[in-house]
PDB file of N, CA and C in Angstrom:
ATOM      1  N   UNK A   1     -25.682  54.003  48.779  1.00  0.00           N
ATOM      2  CA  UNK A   1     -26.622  54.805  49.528  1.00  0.00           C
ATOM      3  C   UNK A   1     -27.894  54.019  49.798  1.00  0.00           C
ATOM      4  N   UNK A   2     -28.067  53.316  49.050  1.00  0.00           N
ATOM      5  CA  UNK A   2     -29.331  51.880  49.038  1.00  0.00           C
ATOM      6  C   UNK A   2     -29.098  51.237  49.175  1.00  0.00           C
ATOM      7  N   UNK A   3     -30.014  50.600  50.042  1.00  0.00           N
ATOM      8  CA  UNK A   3     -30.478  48.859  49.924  1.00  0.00           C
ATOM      9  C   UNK A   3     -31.543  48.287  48.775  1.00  0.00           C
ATOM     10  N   UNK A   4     -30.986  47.888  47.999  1.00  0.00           N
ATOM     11  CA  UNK A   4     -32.154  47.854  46.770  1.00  0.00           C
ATOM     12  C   UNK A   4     -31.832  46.531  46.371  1.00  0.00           C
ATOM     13  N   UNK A   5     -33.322  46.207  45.369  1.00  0.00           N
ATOM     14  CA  UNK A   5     -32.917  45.054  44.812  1.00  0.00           C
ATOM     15  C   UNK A   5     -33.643  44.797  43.102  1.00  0.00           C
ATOM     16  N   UNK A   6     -33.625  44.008  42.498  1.00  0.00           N
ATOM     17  CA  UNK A   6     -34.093  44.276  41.185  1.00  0.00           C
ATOM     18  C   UNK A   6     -35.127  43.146  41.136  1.00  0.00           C
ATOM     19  N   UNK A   7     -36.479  43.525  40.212  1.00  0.00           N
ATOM     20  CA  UNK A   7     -37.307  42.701  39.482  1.00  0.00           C
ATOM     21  C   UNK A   7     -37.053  42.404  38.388  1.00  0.00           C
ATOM     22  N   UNK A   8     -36.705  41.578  37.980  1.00  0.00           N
ATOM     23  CA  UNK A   8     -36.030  40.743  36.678  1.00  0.00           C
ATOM     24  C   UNK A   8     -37.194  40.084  36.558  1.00  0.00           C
ATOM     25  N   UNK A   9     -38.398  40.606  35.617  1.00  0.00           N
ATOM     26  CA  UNK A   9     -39.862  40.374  35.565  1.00  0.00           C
ATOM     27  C   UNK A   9     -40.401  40.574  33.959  1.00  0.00           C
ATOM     28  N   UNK A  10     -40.788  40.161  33.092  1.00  0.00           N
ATOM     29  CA  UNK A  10     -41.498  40.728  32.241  1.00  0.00           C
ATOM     30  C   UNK A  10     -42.906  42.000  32.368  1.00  0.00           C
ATOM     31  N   UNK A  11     -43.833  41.027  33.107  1.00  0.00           N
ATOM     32  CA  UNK A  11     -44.494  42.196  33.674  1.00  0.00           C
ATOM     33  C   UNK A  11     -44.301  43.406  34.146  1.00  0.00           C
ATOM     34  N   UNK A  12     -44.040  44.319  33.375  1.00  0.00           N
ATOM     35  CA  UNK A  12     -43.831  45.631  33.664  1.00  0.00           C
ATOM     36  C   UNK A  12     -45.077  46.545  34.052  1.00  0.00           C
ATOM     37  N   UNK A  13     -46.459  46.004  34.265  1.00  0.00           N
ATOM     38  CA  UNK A  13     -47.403  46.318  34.446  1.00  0.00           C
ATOM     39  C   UNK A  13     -47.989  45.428  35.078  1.00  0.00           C
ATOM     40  N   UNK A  14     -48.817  46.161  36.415  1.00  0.00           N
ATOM     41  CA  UNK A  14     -48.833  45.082  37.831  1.00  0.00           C
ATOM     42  C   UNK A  14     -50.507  44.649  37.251  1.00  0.00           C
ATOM     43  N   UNK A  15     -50.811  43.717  37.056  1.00  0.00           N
ATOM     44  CA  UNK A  15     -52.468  43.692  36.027  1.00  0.00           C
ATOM     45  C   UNK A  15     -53.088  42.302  37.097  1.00  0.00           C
ATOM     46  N   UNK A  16     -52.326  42.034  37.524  1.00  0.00           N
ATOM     47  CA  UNK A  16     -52.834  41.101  38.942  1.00  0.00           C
ATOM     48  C   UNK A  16     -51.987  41.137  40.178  1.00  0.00           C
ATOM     49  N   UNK A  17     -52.793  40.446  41.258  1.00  0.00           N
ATOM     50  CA  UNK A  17     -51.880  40.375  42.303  1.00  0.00           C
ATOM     51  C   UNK A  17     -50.955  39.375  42.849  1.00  0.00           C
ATOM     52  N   UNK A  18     -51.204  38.587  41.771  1.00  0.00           N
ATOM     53  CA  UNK A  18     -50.008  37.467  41.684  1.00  0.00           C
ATOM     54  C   UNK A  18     -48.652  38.305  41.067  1.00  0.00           C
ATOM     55  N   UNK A  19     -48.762  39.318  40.367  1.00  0.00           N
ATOM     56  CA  UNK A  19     -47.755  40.425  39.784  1.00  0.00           C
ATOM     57  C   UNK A  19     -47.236  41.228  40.992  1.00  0.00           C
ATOM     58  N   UNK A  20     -47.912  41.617  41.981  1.00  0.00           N
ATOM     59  CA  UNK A  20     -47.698  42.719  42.534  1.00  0.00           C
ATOM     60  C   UNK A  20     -46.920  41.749  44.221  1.00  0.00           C
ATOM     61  N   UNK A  21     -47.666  40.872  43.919  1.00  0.00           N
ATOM     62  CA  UNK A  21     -46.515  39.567  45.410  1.00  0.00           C
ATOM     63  C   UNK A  21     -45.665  39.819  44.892  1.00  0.00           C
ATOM     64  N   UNK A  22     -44.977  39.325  43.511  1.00  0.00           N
ATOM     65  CA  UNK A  22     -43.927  38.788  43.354  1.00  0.00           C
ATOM     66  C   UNK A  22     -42.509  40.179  43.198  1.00  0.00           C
ATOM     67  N   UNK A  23     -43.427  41.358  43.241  1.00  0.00           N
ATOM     68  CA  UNK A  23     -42.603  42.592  43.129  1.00  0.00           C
ATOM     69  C   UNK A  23     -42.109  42.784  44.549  1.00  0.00           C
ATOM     70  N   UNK A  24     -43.289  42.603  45.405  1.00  0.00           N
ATOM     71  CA  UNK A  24     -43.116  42.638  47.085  1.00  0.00           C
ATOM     72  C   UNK A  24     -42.032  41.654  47.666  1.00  0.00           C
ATOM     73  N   UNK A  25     -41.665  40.207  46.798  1.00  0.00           N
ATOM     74  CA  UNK A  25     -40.899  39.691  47.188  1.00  0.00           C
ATOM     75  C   UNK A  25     -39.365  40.038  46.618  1.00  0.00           C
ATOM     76  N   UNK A  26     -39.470  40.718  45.908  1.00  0.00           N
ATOM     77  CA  UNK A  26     -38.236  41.285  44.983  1.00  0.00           C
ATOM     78  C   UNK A  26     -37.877  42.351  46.106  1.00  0.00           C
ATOM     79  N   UNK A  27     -38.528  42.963  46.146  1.00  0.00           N
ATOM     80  CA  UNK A  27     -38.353  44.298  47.123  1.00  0.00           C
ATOM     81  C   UNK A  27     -37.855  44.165  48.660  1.00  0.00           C
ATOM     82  N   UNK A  28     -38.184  42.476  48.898  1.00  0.00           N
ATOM     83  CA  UNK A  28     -37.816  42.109  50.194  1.00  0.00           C
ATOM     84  C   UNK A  28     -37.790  43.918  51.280  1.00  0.00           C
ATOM     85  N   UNK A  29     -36.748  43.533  52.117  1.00  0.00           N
ATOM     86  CA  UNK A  29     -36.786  44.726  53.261  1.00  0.00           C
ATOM     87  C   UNK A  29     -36.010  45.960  52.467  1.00  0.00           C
ATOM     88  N   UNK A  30     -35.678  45.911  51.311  1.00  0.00           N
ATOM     89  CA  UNK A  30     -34.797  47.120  51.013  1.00  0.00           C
ATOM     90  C   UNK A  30     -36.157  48.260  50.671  1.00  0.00           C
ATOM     91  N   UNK A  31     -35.384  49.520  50.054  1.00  0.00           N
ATOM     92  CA  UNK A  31     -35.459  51.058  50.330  1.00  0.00           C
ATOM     93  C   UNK A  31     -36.307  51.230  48.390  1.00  0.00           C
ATOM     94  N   UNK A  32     -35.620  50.463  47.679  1.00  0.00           N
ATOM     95  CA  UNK A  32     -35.641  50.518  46.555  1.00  0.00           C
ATOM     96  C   UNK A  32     -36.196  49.330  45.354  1.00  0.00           C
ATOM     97  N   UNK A  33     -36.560  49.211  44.760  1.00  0.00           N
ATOM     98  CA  UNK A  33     -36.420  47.850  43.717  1.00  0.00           C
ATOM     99  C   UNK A  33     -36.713  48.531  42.406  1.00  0.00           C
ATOM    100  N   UNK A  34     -35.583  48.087  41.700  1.00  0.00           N
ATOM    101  CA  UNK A  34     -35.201  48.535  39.795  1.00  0.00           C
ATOM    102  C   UNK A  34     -35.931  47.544  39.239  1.00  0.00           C
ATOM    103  N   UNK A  35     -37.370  48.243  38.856  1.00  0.00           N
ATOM    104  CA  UNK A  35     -38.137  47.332  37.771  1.00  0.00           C
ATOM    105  C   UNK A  35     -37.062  47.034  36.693  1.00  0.00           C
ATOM    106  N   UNK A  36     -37.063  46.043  35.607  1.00  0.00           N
ATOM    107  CA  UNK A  36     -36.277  46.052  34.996  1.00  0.00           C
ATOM    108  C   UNK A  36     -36.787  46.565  34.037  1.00  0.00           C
ATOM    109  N   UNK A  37     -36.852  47.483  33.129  1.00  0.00           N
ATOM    110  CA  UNK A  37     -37.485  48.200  31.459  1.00  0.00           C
ATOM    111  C   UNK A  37     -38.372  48.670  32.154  1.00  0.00           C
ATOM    112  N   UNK A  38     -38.605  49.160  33.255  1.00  0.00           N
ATOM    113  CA  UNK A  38     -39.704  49.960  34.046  1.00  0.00           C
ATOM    114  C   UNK A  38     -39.350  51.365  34.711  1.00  0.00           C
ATOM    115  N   UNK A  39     -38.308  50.892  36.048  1.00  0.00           N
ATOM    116  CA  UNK A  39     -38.062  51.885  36.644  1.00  0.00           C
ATOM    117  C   UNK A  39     -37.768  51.932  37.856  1.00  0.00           C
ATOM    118  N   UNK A  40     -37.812  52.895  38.890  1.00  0.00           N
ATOM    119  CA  UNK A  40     -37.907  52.438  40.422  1.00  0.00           C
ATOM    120  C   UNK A  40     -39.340  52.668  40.838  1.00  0.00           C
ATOM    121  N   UNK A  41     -38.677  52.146  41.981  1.00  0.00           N
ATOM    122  CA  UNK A  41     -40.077  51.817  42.696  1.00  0.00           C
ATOM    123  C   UNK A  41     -39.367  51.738  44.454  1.00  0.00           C
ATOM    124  N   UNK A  42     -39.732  53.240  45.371  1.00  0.00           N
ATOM    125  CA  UNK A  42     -39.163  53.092  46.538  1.00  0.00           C
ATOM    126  C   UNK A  42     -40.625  52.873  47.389  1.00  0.00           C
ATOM    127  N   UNK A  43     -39.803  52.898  48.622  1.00  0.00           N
ATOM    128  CA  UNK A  43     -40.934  52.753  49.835  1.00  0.00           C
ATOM    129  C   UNK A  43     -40.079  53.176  51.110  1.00  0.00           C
ATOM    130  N   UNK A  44     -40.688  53.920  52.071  1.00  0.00           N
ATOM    131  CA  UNK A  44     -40.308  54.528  53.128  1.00  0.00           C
ATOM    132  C   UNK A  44     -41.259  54.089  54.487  1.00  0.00           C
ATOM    133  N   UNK A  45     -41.283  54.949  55.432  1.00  0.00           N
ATOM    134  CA  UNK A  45     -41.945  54.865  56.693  1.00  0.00           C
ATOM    135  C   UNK A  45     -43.216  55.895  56.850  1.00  0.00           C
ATOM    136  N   UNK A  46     -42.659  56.616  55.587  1.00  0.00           N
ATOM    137  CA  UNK A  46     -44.204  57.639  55.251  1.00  0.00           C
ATOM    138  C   UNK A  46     -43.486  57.844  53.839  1.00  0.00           C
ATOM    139  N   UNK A  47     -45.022  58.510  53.218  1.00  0.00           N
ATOM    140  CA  UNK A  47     -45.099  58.987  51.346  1.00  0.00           C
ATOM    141  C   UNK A  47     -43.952  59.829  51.300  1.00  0.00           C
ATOM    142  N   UNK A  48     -43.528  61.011  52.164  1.00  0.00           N
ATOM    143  CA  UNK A  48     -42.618  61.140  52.427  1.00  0.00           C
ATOM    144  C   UNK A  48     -40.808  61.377  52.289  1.00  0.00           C
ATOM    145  N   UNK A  49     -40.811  59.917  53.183  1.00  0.00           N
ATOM    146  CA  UNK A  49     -39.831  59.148  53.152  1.00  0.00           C
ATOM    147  C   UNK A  49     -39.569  58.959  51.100  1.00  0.00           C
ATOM    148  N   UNK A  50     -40.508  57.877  50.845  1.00  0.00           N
ATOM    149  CA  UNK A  50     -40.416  56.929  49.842  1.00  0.00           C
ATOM    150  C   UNK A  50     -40.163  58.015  48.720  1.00  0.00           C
ATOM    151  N   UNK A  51     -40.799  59.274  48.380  1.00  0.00           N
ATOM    152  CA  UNK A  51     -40.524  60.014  47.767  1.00  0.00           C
ATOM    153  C   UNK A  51     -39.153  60.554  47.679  1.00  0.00           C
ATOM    154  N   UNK A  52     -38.776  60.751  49.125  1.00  0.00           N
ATOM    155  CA  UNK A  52     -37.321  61.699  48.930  1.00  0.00           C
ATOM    156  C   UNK A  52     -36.265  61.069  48.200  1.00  0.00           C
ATOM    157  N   UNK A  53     -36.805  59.071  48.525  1.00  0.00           N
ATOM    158  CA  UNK A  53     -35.804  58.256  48.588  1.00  0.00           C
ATOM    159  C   UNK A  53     -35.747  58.165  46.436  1.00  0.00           C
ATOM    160  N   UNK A  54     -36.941  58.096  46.003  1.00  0.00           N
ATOM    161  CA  UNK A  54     -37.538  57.788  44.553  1.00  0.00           C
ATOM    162  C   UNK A  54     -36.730  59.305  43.749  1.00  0.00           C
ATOM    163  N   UNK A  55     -36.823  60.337  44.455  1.00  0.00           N
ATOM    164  CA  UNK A  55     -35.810  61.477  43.709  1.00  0.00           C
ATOM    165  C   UNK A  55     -33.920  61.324  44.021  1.00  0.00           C
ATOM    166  N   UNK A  56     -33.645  60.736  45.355  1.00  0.00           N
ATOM    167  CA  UNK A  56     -32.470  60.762  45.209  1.00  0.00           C
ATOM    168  C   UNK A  56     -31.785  59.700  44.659  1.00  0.00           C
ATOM    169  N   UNK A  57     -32.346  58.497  44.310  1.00  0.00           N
ATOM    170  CA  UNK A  57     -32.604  57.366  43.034  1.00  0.00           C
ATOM    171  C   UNK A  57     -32.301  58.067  41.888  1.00  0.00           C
ATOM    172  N   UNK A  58     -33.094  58.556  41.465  1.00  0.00           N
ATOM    173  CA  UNK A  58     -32.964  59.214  40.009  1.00  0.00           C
ATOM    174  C   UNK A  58     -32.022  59.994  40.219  1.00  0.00           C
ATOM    175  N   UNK A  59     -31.466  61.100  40.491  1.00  0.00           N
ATOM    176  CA  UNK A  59     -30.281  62.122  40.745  1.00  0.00           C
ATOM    177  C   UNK A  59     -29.164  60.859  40.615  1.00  0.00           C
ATOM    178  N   UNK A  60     -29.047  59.906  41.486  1.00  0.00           N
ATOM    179  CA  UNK A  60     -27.981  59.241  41.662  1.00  0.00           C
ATOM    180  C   UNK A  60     -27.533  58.253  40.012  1.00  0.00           C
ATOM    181  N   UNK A  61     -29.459  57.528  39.439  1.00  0.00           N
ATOM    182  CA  UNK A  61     -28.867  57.348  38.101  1.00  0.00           C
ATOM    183  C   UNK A  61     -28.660  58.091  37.156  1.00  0.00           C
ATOM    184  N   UNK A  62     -29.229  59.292  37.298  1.00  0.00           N
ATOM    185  CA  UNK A  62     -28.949  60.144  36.194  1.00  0.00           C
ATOM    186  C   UNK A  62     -26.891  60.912  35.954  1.00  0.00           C
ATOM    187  N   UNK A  63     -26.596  60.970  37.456  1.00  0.00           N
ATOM    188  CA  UNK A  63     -25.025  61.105  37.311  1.00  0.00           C
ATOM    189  C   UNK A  63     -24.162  60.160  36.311  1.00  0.00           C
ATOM    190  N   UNK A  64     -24.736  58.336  37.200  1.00  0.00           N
ATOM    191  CA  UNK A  64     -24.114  57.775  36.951  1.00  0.00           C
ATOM    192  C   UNK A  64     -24.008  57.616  34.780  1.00  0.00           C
ATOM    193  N   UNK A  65     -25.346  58.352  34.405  1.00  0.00           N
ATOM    194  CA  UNK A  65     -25.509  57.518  33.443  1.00  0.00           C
ATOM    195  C   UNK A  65     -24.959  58.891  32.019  1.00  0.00           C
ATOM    196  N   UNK A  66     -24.526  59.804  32.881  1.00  0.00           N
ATOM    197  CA  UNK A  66     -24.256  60.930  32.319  1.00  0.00           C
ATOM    198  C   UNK A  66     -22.492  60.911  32.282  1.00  0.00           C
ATOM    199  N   UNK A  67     -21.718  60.478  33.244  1.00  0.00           N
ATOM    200  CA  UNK A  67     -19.891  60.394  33.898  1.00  0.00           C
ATOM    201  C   UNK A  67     -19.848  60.068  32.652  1.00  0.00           C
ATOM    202  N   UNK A  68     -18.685  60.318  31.793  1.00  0.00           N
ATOM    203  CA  UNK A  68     -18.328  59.312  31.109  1.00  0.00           C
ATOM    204  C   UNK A  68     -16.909  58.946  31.682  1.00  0.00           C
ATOM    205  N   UNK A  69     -16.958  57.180  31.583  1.00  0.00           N
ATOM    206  CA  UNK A  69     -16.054  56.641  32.079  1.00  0.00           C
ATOM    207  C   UNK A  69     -16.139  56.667  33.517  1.00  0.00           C
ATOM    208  N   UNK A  70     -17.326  56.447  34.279  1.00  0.00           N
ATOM    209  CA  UNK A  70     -17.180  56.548  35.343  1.00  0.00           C
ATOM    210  C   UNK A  70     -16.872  55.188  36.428  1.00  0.00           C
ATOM    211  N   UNK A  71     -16.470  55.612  37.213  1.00  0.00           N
ATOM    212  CA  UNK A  71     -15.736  53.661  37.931  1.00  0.00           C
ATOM    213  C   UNK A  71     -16.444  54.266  39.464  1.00  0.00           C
ATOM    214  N   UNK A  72     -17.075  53.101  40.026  1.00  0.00           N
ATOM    215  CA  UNK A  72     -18.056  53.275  41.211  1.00  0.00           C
ATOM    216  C   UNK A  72     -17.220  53.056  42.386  1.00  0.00           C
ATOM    217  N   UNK A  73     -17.624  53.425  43.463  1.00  0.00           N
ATOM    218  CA  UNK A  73     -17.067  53.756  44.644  1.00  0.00           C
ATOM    219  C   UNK A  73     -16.354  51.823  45.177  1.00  0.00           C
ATOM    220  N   UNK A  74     -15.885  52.149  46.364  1.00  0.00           N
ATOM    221  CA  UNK A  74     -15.677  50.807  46.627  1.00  0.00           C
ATOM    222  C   UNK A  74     -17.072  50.546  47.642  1.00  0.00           C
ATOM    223  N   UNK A  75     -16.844  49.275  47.856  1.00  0.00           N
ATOM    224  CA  UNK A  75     -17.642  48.725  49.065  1.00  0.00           C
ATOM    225  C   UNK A  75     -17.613  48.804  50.260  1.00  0.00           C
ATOM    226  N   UNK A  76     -16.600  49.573  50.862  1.00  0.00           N
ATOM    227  CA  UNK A  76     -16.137  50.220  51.975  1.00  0.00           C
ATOM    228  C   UNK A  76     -17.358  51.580  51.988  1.00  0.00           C
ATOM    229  N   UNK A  77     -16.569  52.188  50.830  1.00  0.00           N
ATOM    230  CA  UNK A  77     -17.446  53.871  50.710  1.00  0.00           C
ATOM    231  C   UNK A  77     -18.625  53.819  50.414  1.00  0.00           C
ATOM    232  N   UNK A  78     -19.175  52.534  49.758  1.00  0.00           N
ATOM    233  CA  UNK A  78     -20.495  52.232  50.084  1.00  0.00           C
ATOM    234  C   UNK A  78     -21.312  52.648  51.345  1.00  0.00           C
ATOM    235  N   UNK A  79     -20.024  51.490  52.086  1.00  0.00           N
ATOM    236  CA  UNK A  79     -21.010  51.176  53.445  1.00  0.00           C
ATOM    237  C   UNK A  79     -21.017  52.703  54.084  1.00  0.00           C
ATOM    238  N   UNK A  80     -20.341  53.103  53.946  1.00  0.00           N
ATOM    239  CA  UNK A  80     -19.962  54.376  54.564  1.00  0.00           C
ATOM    240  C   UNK A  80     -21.114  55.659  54.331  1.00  0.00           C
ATOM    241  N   UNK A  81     -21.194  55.795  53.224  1.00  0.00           N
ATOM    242  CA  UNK A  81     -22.213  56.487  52.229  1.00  0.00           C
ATOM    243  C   UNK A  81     -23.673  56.344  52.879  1.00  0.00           C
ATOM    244  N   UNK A  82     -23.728  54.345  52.950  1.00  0.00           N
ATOM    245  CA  UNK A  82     -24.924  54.667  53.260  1.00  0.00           C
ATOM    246  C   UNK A  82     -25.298  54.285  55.324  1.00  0.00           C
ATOM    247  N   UNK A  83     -24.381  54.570  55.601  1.00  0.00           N
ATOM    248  CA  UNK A  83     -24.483  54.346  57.266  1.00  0.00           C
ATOM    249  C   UNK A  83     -24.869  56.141  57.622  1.00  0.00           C
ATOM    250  N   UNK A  84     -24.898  57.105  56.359  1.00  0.00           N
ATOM    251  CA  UNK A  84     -24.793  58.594  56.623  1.00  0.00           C
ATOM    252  C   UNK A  84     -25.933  58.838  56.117  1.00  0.00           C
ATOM    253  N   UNK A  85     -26.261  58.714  54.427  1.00  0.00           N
ATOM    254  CA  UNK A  85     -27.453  59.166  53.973  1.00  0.00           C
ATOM    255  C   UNK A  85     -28.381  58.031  53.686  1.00  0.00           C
ATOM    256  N   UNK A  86     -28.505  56.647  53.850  1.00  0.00           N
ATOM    257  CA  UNK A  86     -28.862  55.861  53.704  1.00  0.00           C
ATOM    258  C   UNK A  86     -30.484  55.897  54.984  1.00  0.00           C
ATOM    259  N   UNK A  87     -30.006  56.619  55.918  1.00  0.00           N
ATOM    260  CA  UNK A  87     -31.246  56.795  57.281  1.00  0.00           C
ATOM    261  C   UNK A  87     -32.492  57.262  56.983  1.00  0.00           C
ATOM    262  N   UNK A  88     -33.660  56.716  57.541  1.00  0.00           N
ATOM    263  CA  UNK A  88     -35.383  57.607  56.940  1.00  0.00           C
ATOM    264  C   UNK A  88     -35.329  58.746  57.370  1.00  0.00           C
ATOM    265  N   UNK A  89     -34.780  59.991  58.072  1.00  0.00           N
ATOM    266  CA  UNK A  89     -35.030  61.445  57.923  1.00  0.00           C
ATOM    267  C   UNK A  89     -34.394  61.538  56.763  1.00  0.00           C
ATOM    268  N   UNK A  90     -33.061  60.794  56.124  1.00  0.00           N
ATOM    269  CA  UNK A  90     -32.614  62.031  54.532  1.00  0.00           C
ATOM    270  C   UNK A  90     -33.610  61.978  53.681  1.00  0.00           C
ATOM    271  N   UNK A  91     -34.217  60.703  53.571  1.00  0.00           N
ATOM    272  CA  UNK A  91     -35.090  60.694  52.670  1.00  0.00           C
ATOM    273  C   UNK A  91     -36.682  61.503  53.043  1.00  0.00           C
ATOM    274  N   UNK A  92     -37.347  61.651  54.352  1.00  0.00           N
ATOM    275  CA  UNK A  92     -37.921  62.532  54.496  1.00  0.00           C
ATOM    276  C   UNK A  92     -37.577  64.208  54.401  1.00  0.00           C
ATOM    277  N   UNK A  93     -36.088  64.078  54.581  1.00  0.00           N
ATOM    278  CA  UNK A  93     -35.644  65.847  54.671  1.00  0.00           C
ATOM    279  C   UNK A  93     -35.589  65.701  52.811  1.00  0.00           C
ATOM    280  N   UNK A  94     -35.326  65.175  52.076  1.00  0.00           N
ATOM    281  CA  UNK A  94     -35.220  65.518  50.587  1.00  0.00           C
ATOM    282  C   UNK A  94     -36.640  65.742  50.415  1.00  0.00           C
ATOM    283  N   UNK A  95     -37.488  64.977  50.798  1.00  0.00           N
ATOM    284  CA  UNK A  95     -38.927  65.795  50.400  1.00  0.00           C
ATOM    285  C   UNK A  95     -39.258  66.844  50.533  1.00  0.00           C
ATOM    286  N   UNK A  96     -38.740  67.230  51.824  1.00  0.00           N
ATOM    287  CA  UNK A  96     -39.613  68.732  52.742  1.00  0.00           C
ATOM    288  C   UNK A  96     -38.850  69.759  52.130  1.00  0.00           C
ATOM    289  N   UNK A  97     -37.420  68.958  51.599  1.00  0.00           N
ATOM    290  CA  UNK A  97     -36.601  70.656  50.825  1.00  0.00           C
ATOM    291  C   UNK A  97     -37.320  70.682  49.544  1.00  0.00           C
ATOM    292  N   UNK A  98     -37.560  69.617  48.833  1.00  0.00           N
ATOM    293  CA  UNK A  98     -38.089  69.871  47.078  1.00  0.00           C
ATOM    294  C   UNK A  98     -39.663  70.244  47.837  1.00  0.00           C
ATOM    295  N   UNK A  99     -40.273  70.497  48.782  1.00  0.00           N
ATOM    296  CA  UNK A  99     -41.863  71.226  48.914  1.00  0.00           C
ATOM    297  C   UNK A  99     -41.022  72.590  48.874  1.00  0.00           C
ATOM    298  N   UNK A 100     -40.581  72.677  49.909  1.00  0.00           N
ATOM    299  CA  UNK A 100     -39.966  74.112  50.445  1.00  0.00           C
ATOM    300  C   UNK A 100     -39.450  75.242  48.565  1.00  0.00           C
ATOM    301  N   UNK A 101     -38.337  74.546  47.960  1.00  0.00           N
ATOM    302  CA  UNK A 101     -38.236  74.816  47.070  1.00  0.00           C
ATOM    303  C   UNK A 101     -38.817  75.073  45.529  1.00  0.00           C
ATOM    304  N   UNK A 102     -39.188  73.797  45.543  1.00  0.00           N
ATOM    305  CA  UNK A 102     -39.850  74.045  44.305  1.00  0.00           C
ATOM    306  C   UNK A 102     -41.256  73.626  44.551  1.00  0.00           C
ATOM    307  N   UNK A 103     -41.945  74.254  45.222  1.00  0.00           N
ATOM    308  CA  UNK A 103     -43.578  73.952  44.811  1.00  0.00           C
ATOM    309  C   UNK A 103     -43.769  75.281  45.208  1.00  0.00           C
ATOM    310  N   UNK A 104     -44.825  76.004  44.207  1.00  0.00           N
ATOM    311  CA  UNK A 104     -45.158  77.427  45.052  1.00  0.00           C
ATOM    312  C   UNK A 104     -45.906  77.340  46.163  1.00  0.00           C
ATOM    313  N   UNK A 105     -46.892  76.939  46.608  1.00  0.00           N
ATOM    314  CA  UNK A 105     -47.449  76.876  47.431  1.00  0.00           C
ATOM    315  C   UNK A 105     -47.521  75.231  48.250  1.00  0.00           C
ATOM    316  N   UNK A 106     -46.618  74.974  49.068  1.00  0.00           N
ATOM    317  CA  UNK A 106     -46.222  73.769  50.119  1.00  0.00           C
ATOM    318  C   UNK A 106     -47.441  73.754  50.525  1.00  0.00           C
ATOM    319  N   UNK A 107     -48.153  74.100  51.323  1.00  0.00           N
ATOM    320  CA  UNK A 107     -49.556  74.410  52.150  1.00  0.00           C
ATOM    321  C   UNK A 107     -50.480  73.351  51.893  1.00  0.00           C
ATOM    322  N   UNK A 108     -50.178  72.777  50.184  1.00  0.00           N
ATOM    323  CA  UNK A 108     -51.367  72.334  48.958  1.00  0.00           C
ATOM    324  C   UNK A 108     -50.633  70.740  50.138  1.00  0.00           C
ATOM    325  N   UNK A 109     -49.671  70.300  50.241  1.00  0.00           N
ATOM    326  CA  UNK A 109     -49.029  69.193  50.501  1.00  0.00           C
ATOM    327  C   UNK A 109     -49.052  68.569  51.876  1.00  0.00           C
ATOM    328  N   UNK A 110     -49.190  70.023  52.746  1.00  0.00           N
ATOM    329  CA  UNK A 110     -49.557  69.834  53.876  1.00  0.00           C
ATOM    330  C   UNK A 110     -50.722  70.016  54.758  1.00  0.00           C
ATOM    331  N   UNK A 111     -50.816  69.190  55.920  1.00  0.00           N
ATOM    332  CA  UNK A 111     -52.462  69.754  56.697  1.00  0.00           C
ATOM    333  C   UNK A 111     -51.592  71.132  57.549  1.00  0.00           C
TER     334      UNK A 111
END
């Protein structure tokens, strides 16, 4: 469903900006980058976007890390997967449903 890539970094805390290049270069053009002993870290075309994309991240590791015995899709159903939900409206529409849903008052989020 991603284009992601990983920081294989000690710095788990960005404390300069020689830290925070080298995350930007990790991150190259993808959707995602897996701090390593950190976490994710998305980015979109708006806050948005990057959000919807940073919750359906987590949903997706939390399955994987819950299956037991689970064996991952092929690279076909990959591509497939993400030629469908992989696009910047899913990840903007996952935001606007978790306002819609779970925030009492959306209004606070929006102008």
């Amino acid at each position: 469903m991603f284009d992601q890539s990983l920081f294989d970094d000690e710095e788990v805390e960005v404390l300069t900006t020689a830290g925070g290049q080298r995350i930007a270069e990790s991150l190259g053009g993808s959707k995602l980058c897996i701090l390593r002993n950190h976490g994710f870290l998305t980015v979109g075309g708006s806050v948005e976007e990057a959000v919807g994309w940073f919750v359906l991240a987590e949903r997706a590791a939390e399955v994987h890390v819950k299956s037991p015995n689970a064996i991952p899709i092929s690279d076909e159903g990959a591509k497939i997967a993400a030629s469908t939900l992989g696009i910047a409206e899913v990840g903007w529409r996952v935001f606007h449903w978790l306002a819609r849903d779970l925030v009492p008052d959306p209004s606070v989020l929006f102008d």
